[in-house]
Every structure is written in structure tokens, then in C-alpha cells.
Protein backbone atom coordinates (compact mmCIF):
# COMPACT_ATOMS: atom_id res chain seq x y z
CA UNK A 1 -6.59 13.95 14.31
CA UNK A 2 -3.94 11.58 12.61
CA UNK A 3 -4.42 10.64 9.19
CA UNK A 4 -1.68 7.47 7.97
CA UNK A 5 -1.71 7.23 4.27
CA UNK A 6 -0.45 3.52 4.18
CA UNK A 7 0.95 3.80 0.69
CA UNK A 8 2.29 6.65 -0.80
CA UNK A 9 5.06 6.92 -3.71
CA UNK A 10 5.61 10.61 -3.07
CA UNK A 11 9.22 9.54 -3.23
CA UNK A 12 9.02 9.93 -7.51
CA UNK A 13 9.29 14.14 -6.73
CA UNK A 14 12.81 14.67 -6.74
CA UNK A 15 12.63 18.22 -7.04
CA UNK A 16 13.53 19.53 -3.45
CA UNK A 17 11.06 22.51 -3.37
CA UNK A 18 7.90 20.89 -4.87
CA UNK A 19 9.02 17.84 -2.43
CA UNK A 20 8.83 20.15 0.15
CA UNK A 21 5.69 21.74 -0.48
CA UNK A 22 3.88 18.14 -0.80
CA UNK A 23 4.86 17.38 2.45
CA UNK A 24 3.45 21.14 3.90
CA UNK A 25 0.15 20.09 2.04
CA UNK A 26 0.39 16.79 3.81
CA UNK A 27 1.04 18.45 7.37
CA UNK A 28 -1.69 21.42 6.56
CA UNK A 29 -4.28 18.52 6.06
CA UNK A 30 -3.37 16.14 9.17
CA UNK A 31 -1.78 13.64 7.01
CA UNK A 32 1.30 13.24 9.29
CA UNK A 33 2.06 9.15 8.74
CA UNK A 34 3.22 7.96 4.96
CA UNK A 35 4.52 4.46 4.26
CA UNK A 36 6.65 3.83 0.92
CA UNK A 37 6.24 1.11 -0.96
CA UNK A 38 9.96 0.38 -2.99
CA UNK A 39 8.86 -0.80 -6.56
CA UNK A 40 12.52 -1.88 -7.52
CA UNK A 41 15.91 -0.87 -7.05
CA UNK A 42 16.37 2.69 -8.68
CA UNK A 43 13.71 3.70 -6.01
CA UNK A 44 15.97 2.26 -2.94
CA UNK A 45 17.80 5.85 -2.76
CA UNK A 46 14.70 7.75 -3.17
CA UNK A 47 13.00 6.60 -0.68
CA UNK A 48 16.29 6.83 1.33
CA UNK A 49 16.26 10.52 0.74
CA UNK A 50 12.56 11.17 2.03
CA UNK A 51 13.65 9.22 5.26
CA UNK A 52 16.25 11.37 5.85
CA UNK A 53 14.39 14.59 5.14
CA UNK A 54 11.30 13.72 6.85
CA UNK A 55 12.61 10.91 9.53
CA UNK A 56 9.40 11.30 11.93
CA UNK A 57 6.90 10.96 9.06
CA UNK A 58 7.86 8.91 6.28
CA UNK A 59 8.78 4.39 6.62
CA UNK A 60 10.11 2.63 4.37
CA UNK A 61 8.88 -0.58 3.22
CA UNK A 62 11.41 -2.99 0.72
CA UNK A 63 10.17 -4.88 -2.38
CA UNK A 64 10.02 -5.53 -6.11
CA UNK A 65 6.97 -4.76 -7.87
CA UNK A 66 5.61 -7.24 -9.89
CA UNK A 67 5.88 -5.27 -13.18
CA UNK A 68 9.36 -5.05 -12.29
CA UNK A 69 9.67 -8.11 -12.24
CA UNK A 70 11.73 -9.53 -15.44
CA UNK A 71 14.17 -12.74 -16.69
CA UNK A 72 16.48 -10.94 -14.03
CA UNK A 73 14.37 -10.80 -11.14
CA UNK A 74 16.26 -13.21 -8.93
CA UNK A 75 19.19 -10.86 -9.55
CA UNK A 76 17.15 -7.89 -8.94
CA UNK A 77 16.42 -9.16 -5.43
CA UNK A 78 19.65 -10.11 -4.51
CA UNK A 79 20.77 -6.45 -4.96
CA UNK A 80 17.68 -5.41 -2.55
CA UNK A 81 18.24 -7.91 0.06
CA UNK A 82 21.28 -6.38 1.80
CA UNK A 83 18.88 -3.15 2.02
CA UNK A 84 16.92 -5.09 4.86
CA UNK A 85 19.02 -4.11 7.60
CA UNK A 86 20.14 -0.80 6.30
CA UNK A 87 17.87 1.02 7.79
CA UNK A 88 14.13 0.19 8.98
CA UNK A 89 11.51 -1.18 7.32
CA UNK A 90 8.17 -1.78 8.00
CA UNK A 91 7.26 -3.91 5.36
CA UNK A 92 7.79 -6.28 2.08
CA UNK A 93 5.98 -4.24 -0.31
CA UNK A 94 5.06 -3.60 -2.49
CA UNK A 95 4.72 -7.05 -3.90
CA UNK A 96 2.59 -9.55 -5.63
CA UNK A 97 1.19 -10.53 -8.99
CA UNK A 98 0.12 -8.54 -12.05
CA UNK A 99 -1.35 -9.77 -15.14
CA UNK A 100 -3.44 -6.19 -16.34
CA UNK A 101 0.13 -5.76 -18.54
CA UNK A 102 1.85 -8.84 -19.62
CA UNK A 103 0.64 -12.60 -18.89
CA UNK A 104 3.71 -14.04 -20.46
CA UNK A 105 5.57 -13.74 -16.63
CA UNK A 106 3.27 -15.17 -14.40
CA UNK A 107 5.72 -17.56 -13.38
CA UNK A 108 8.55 -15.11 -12.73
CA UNK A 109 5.75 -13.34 -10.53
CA UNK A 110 4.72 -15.86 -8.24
CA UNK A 111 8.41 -16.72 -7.68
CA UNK A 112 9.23 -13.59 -6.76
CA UNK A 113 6.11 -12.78 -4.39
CA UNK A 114 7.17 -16.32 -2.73
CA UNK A 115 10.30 -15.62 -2.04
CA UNK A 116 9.55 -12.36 -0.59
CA UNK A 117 7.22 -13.34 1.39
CA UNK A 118 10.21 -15.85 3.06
CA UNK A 119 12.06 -12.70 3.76
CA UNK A 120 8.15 -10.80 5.58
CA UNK A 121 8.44 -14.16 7.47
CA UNK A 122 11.68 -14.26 8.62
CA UNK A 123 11.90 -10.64 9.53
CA UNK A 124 8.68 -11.13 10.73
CA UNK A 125 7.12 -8.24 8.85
CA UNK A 126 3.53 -7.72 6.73
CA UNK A 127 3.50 -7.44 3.13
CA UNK A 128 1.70 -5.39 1.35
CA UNK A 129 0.33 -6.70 -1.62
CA UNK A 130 -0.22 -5.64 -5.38
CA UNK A 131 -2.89 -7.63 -7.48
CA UNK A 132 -4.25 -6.42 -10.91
CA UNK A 133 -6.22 -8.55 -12.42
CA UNK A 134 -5.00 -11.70 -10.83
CA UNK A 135 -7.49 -11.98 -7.95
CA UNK A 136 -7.46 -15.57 -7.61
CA UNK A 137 -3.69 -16.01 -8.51
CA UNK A 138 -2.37 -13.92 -5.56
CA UNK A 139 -4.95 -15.87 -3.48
CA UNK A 140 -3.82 -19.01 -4.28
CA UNK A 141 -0.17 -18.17 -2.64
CA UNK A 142 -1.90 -16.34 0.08
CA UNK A 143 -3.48 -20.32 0.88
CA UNK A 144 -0.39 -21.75 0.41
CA UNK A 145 1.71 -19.85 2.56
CA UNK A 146 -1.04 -19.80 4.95
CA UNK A 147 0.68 -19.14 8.52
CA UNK A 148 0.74 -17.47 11.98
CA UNK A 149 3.20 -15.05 10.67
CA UNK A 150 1.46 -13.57 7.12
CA UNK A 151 -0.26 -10.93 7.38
CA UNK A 152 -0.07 -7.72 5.63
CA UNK A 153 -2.24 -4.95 3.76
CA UNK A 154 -4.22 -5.98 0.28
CA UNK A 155 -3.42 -3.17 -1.93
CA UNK A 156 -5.38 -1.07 -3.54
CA UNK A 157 -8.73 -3.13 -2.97
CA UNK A 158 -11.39 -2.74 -5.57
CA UNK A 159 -12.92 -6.14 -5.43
CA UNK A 160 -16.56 -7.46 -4.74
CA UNK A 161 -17.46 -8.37 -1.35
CA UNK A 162 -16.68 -11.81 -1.16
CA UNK A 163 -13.31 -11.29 -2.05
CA UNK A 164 -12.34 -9.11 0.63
CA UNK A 165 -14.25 -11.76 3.24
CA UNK A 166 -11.79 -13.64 1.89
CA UNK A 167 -8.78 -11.23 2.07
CA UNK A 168 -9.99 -10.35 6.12
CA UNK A 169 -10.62 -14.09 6.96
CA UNK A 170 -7.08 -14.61 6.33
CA UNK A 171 -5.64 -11.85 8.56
CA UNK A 172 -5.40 -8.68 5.99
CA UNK A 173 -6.55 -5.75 5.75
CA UNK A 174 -8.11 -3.84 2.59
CA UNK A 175 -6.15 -0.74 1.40
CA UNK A 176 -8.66 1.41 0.38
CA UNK A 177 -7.97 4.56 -1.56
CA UNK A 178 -9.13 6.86 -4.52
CA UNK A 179 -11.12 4.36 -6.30
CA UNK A 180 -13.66 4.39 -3.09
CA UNK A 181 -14.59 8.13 -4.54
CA UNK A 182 -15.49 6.84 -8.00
CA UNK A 183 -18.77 7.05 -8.89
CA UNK A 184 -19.11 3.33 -11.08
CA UNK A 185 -16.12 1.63 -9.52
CA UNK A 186 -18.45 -0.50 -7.11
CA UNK A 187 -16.65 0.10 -3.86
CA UNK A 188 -18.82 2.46 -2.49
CA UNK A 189 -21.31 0.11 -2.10
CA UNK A 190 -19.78 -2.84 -0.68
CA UNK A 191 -17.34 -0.86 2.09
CA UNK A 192 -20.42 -0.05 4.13
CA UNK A 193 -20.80 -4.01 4.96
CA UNK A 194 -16.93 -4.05 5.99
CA UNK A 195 -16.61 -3.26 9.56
CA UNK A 196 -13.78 -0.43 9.47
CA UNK A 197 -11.40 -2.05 11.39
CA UNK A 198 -10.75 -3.89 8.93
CA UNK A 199 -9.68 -1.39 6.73
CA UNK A 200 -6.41 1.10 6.31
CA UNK A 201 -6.15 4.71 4.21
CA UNK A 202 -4.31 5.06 1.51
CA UNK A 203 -3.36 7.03 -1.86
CA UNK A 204 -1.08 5.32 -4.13
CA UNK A 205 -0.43 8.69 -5.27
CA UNK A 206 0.68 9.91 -7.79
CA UNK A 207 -2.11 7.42 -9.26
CA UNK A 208 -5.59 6.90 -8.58
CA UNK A 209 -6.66 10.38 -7.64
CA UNK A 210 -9.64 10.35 -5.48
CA UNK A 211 -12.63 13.00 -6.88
CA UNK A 212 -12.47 16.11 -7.09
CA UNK A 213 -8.66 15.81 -8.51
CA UNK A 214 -9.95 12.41 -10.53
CA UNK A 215 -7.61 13.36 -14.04
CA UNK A 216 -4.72 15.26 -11.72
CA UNK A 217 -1.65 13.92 -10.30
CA UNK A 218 -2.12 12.12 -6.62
CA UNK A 219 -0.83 13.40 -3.90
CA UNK A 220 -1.11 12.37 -0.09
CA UNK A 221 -2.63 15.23 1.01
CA UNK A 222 -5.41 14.29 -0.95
CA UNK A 223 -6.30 11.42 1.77
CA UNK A 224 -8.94 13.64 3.24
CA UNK A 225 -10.85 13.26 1.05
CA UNK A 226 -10.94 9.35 0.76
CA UNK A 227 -11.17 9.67 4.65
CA UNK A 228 -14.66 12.29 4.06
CA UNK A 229 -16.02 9.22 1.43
CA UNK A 230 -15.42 6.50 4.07
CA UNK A 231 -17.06 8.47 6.82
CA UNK A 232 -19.73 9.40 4.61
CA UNK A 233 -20.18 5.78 3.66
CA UNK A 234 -20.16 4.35 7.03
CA UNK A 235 -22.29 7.42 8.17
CA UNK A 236 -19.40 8.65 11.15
CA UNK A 237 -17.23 11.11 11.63
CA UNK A 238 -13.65 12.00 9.66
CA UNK A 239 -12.42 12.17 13.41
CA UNK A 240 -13.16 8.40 14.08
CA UNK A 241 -12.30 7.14 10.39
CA UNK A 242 -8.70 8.67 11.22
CA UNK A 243 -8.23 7.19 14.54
CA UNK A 244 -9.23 3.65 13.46
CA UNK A 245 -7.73 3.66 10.21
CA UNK A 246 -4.40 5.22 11.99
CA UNK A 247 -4.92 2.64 14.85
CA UNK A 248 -4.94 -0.01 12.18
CA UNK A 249 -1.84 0.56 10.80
CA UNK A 250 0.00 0.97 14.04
CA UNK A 251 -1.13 -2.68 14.28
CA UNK A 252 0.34 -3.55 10.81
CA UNK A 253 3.32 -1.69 11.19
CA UNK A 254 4.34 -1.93 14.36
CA UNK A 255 5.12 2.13 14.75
């Protein structure tokens, strides 16, 4: 069994040895694939150094985050950009729009998830997409730059159920991670009428810890256990939510 946790900032532990032992956890549990979502441009050389440590488990993906994203965003990307062909990556992500924090930079936002989805198209490569209460903004890009080449991974998905018809009709797939083990969040009863291959794993540690850990730190390891919920949920086995979920980001990804 193959577990891919699709989004993973296990990159913030800098410490070698506690590094270390987060990626034995990850091993001891069958969590062998991590993607990295960049956030902006102090976490380029971190996620550099898990590469290199862990070159057969961890990829890269490039973006600015939309919280990072300030007067000097166009700046901010213009230091990233010569990062695309510095090494691999397997996405434009994390990217997109959030307005949970600050409303006042909407504009800077969409800008910045528009123009980064130019480079995804280009480079032909998914996105992967943050969106915090701003449902209907991100979606209204999504339409407009509508085309055989976007495609990507919705984030985090915690929506109802006619939001992610809406995400999958348009060539995504949901990210589904801790949230689907909380008991009031809602997604527990709308991912059993979401046919799983439309679907991909993933953590977003070191937030959103799935129960039992709910109040801990994240960590990827702790993927099972969003795995055991989605089996549970669509009533088959760990074995097959790992293969498909796994199989579905091979798709994405391309590795």
C-alpha cells in the first residue's frame, strides 16, 4: 500500500533530527509520496533542503500564497520565477484567493492567482489551489481561464456538495484532509456522494489535524487516518482508498 499525501508543509521543521523522525513516522505508516506546496519565497530553500534529503519521496511544487500576497507581490514573483527550472516541480501551488484574513487585497489576489496560473499553463502544470472564504471568487477565475490545459487539485475542500460538482465538472479534484474527521464540519456527509476518483489525500500539516490529534501539531503520517475516515465513509477498504487516491495523483502530477 502507497499512501500520497498531496500537500504537506513538513518543510517548516528545520531541526534535522525531529525532520528525520517525521519522515520515519511517514515511512512506518506507508505514507511514502509528499508534495510541497511553496507559500512564498523564504520557503524556496526549505523545501530545497527536503528534496535533497529525501529525493525519492518529497516534489516540489512553486507558488505564492495568497496571504503572502502584499503591495509587492509582483516583485515577490519575479524573485520565484527563475526557481521554475531549477529543479522540478510538479505544480503552481499553492495559490489562489483568501479573504478569511484581510478583504482589503482582493485585487492583489486575483492578480497574482492569474498570473500564475499563465506560468501552470505554459509549463503545462496543475495548480493547486487555496480558497478561504472566497468560494465564488476563486471560481469566477477558474471560468475565466477555462481551458484544455487547467487543471489542478482544490485545496483543502470543505464545501457543500454542489460546489465540488462544480470544482469536478471543471477538471479538479477535491483535496480532502483532516477536516473530513471532524465531527460538525459537514464533509463527512457529502464525500460519500463523490465518487473517489475524484478525490486526492492530503494533510496540510502542520494544520488541520485530523481526530484523534484534533488540538496537536499535523504531521503526514497522520494521513492514515484521513485514509481510515474515507474508507469508512465510502464503506471500502484503506487498501483501495490508497491505491485510487495514489493513482489520482500520479494523474495530477505526472510522477
Amino acid at each position: 500500500m502507497v499512501l500520497t499525501d498531496t500537500h504537506t508543509h513538513l518543510y517548516y521543521e528545520t531541526i534535522d533530527t525531529k525532520r528525520q523522525a517525521l519522515m520515519q513516522r511517514c515511512f512506518d505508516n506507508e505514507v511514502t509520496r509528499l508534495f510541497l506546496p511553496n507559500v512564498d519565497v523564504a520557503s524556496m530553500p526549505l523545501i530545497s533542503g527536503l528534496l535533497e534529503a529525501y529525493p525519492d519521496n518529497c516534489f516540489a511544487m512553486l507558488g505564492l500564497h495568497p496571504c503572502s500576497v502584499k503591495e509587492d507581490w509582483e516583485h515577490q514573483l519575479a524573485l520565484m520565477q527563475p526557481e521554475l527550472h531549477k529543479h522540478p516541480i510538479y505544480a503552481i501551488g499553492e495559490i489562489g484567493i483568501d479573504l478569511y484574513w484581510d478583504k482589503t487585497l482582493l485585487a492583489e489576489q486575483t492578480h497574482a492567482f492569474k498570473l500564475q496560473i499563465k506560468w501552470a499553463k505554459q509549463l503545462k502544470l496543475p495548480i493547486v489551489i487555496h480558497c478561504r472564504d472566497a468560494f465564488d471568487e476563486v471560481y469566477q477565475v477558474l471560468l475565466q481561464e477555462q481551458d484544455e490545459h487547467l487543471r489542478g487539485i482544490f485545496h483543502c475542500f470543505s464545501g457543500t456538495l454542489e460546489q465540488a460538482e462544480k470544482v469536478i465538472a471543471l477538471g479538479f479534484y477535491l483535496g480532502i484532509g483532516g477536516v473530513v474527521t471532524y465531527k460538525n464540519a459537514g464533509l463527512d456527509k457529502i464525500l460519500p456522494e463523490i465518487d473517489l476518483k475524484h478525490i486526492v489525500l492530503e494533510t496540510d500539516s502542520p494544520y488541520l489535524t485530523p481526530v484523534p490529534y484534533r488540538g496537536k501539531p499535523n504531521e503526514s503520517s497522520y494521513l492514515t487516518y484521513i485514509a481510515q475516515k474515507v474508507a469508512e465513509l465510502h464503506q471500502i477498504t484503506v487498501e483501495e482508498v490508497a491505491n485510487t487516491t495514489t493513482e489520482n495523483s500520479k494523474r495530477i502530477f505526472g510522477v
